[in-house]
C-alpha atoms as a PDB file:
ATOM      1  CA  UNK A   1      27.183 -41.048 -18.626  1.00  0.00           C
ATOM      2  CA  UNK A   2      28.263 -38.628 -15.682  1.00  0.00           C
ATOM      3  CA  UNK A   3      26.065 -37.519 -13.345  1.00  0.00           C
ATOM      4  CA  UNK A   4      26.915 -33.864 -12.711  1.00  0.00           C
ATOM      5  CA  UNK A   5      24.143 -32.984  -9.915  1.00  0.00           C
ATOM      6  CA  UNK A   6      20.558 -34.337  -9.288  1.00  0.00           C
ATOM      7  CA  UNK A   7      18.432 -34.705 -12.546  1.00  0.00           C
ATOM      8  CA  UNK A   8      21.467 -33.308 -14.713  1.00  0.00           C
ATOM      9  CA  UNK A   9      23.900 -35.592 -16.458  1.00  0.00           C
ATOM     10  CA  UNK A  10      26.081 -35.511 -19.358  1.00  0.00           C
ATOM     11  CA  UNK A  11      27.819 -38.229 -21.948  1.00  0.00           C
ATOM     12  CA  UNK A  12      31.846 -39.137 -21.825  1.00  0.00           C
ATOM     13  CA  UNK A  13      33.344 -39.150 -25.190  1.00  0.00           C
ATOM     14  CA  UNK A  14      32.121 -42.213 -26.972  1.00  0.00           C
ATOM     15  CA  UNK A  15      28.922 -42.668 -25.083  1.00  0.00           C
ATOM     16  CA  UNK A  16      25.981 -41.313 -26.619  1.00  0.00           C
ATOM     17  CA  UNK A  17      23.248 -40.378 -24.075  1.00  0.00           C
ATOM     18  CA  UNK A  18      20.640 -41.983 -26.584  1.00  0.00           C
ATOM     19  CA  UNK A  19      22.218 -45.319 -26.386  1.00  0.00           C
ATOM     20  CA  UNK A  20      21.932 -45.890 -23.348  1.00  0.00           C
ATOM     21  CA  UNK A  21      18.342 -44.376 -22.785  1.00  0.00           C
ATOM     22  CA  UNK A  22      17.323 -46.700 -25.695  1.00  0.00           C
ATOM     23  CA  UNK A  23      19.076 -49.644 -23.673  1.00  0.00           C
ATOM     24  CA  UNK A  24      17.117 -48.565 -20.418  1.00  0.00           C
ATOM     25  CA  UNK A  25      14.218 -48.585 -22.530  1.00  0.00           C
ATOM     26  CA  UNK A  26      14.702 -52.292 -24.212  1.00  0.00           C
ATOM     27  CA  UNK A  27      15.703 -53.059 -20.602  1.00  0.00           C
ATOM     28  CA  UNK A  28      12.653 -51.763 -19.293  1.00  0.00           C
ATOM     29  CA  UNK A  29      10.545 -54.077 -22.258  1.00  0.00           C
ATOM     30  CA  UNK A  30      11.813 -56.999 -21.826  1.00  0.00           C
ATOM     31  CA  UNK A  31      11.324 -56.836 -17.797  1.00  0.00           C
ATOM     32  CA  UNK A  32       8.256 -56.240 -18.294  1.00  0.00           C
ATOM     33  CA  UNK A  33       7.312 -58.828 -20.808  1.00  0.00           C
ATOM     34  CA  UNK A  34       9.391 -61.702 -18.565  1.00  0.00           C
ATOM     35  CA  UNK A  35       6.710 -60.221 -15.997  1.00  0.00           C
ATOM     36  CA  UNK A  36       3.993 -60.886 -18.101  1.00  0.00           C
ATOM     37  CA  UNK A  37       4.866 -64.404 -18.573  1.00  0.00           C
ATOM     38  CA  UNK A  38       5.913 -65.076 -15.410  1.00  0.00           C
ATOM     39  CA  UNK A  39       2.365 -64.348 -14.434  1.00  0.00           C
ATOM     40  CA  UNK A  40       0.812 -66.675 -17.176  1.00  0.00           C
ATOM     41  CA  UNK A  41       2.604 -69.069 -15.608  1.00  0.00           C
ATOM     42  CA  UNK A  42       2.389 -68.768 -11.986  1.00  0.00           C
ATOM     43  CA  UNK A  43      -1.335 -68.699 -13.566  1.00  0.00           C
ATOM     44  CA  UNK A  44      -0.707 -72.126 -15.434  1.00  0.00           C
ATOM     45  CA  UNK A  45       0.818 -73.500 -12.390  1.00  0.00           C
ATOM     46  CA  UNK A  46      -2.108 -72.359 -10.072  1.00  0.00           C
ATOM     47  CA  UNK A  47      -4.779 -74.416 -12.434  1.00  0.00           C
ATOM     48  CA  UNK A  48      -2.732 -77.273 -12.289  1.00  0.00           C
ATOM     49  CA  UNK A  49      -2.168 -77.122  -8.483  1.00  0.00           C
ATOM     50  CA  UNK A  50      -6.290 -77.136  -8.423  1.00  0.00           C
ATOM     51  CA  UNK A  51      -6.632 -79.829 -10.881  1.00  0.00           C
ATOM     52  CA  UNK A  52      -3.718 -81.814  -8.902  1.00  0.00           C
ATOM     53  CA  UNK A  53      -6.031 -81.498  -5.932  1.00  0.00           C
ATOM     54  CA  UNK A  54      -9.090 -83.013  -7.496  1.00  0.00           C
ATOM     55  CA  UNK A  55      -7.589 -85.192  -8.841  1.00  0.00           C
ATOM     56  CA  UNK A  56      -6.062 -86.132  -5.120  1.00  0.00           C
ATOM     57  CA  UNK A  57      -9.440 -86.026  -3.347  1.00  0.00           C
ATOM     58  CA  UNK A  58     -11.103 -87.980  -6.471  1.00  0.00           C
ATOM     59  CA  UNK A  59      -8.630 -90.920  -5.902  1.00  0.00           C
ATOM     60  CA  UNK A  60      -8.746 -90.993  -2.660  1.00  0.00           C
ATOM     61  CA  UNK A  61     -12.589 -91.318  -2.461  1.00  0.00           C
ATOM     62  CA  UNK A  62     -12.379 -94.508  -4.987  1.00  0.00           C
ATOM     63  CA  UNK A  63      -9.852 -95.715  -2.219  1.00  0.00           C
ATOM     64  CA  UNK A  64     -11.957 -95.443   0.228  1.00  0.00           C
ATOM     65  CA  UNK A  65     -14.782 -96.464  -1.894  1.00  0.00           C
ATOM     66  CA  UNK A  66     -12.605 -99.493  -2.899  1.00  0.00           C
ATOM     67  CA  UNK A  67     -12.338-100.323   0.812  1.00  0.00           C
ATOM     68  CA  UNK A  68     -15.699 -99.999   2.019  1.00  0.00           C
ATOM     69  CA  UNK A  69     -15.945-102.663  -0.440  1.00  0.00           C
ATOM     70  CA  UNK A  70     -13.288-104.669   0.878  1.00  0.00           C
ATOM     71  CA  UNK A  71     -14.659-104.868   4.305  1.00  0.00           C
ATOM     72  CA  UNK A  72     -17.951-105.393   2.873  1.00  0.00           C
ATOM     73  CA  UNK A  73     -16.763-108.724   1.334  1.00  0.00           C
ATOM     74  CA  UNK A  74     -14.821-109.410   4.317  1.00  0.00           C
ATOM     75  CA  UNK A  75     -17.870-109.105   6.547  1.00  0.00           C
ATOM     76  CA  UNK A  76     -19.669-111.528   3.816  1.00  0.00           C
ATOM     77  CA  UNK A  77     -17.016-114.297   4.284  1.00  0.00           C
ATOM     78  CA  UNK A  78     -18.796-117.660   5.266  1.00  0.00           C
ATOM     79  CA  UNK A  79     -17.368-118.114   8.418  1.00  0.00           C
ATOM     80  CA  UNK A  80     -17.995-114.526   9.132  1.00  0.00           C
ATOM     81  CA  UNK A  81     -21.213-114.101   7.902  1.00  0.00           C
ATOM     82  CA  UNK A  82     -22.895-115.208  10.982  1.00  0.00           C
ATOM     83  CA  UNK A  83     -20.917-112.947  13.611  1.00  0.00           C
ATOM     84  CA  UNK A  84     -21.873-109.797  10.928  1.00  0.00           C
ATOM     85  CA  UNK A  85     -25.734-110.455  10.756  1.00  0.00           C
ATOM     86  CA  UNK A  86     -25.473-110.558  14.254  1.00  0.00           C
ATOM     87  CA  UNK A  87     -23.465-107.276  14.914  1.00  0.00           C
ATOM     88  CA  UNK A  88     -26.351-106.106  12.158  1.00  0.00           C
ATOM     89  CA  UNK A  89     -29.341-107.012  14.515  1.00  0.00           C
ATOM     90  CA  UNK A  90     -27.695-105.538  17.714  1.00  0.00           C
ATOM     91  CA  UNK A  91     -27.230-102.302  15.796  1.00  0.00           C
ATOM     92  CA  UNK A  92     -30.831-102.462  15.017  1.00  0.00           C
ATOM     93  CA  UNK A  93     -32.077-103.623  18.161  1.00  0.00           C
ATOM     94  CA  UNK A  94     -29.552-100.642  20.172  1.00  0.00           C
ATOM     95  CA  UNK A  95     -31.182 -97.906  17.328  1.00  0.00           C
ATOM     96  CA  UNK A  96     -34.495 -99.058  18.668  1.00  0.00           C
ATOM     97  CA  UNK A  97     -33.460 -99.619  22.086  1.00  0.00           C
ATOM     98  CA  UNK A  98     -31.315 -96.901  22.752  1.00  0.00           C
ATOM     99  CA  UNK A  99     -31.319 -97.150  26.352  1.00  0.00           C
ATOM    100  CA  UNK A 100     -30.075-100.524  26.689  1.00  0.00           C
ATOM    101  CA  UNK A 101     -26.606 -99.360  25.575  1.00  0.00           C
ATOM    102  CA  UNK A 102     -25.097 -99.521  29.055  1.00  0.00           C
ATOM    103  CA  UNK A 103     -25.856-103.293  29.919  1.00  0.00           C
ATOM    104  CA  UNK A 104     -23.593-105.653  30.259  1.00  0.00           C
ATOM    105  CA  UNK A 105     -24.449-108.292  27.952  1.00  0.00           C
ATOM    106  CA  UNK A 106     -24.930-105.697  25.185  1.00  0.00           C
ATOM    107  CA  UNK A 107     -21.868-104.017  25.588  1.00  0.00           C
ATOM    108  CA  UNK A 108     -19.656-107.483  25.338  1.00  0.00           C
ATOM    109  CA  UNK A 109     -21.821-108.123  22.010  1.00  0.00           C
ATOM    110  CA  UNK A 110     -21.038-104.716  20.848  1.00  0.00           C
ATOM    111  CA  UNK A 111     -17.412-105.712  21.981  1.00  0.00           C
ATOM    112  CA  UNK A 112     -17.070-108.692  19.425  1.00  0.00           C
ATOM    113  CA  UNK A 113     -18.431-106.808  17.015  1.00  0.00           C
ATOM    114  CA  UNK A 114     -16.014-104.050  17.287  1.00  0.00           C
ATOM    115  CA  UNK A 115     -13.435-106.740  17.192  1.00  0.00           C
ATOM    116  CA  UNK A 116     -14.739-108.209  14.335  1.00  0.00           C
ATOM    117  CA  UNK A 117     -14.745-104.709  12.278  1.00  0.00           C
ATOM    118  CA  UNK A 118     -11.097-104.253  13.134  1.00  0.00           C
ATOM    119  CA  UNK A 119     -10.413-107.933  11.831  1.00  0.00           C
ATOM    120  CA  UNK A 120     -12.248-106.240   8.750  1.00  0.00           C
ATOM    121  CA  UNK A 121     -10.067-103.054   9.022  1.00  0.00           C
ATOM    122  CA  UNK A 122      -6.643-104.644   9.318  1.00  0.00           C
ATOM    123  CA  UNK A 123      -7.469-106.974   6.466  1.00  0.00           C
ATOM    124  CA  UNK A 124      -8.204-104.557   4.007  1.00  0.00           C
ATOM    125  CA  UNK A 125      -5.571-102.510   5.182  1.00  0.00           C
ATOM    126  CA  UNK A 126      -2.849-105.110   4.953  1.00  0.00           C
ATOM    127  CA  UNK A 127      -4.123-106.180   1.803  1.00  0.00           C
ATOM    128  CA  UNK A 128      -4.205-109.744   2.819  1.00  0.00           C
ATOM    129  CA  UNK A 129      -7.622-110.668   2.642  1.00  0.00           C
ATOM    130  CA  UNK A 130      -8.700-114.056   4.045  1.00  0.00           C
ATOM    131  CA  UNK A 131      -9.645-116.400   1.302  1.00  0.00           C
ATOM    132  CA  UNK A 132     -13.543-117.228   0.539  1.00  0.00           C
ATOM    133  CA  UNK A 133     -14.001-119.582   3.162  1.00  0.00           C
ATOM    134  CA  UNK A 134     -11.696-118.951   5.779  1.00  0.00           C
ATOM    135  CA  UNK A 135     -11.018-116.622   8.750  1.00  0.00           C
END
């Protein structure tokens, strides 16, 4: 094809101006059906991406699930159990006492028992959980 001026063109020997309006045209089709599934699958990929993402925040609430667990037991140890109920009855006593927060004596009770939740922390977190029995 020659282009003679704007909008006008003609075909060199051998080239038929059908051909190659027929090409443009198959051209033309089959961009427009790798289009279509290019959106079916940026589509596909989008639904997986969600399901990916539940599937994420389902596992990682059975993690933390699993954990709570963990530190549960921990805290049910026998030679914890003891140091827990008590951290359990300062809680209660400081939810009905809220005012007694800043003395002294409370605050180095609630200071073992933050202690002992980051025993209970670490442990599960490590994975090496102290053996029935022991601390």
């Amino acid at each position: 094809v020659v282009w003679r001026e704007p909008g006008t063109y003609e075909a060199q020997p051998g080239h038929e101006v059908r051909a190659w309006t027929r090409e443009a045209a198959e051209t033309s089709q089959r961009a427009a059906a790798a289009q279509a599934r290019a959106k079916k699958a940026a589509l596909r990929a989008e639904r997986h991406d969600l399901s990916a993402r539940a599937f994420e925040e389902e596992a990682e609430s059975a993690l933390e699930h699993l954990r709570r667990l963990q530190r549960d037991w921990v805290m049910q140890l026998p030679a914890l159990r003891p140091l827990a109920r008590y951290c359990e009855r300062l809680a209660d006593y400081l939810r009905q006492h809220p005012q007694d927060g800043h003395d002294p004596r409370v605050l180095r009770g609630g200071g073992l028992c933050g202690g002992l939740q980051a025993y209970a922390d670490i442990a599960v977190r490590s994975g090496r959980l102290p053996p029935t029995g022991a601390t």
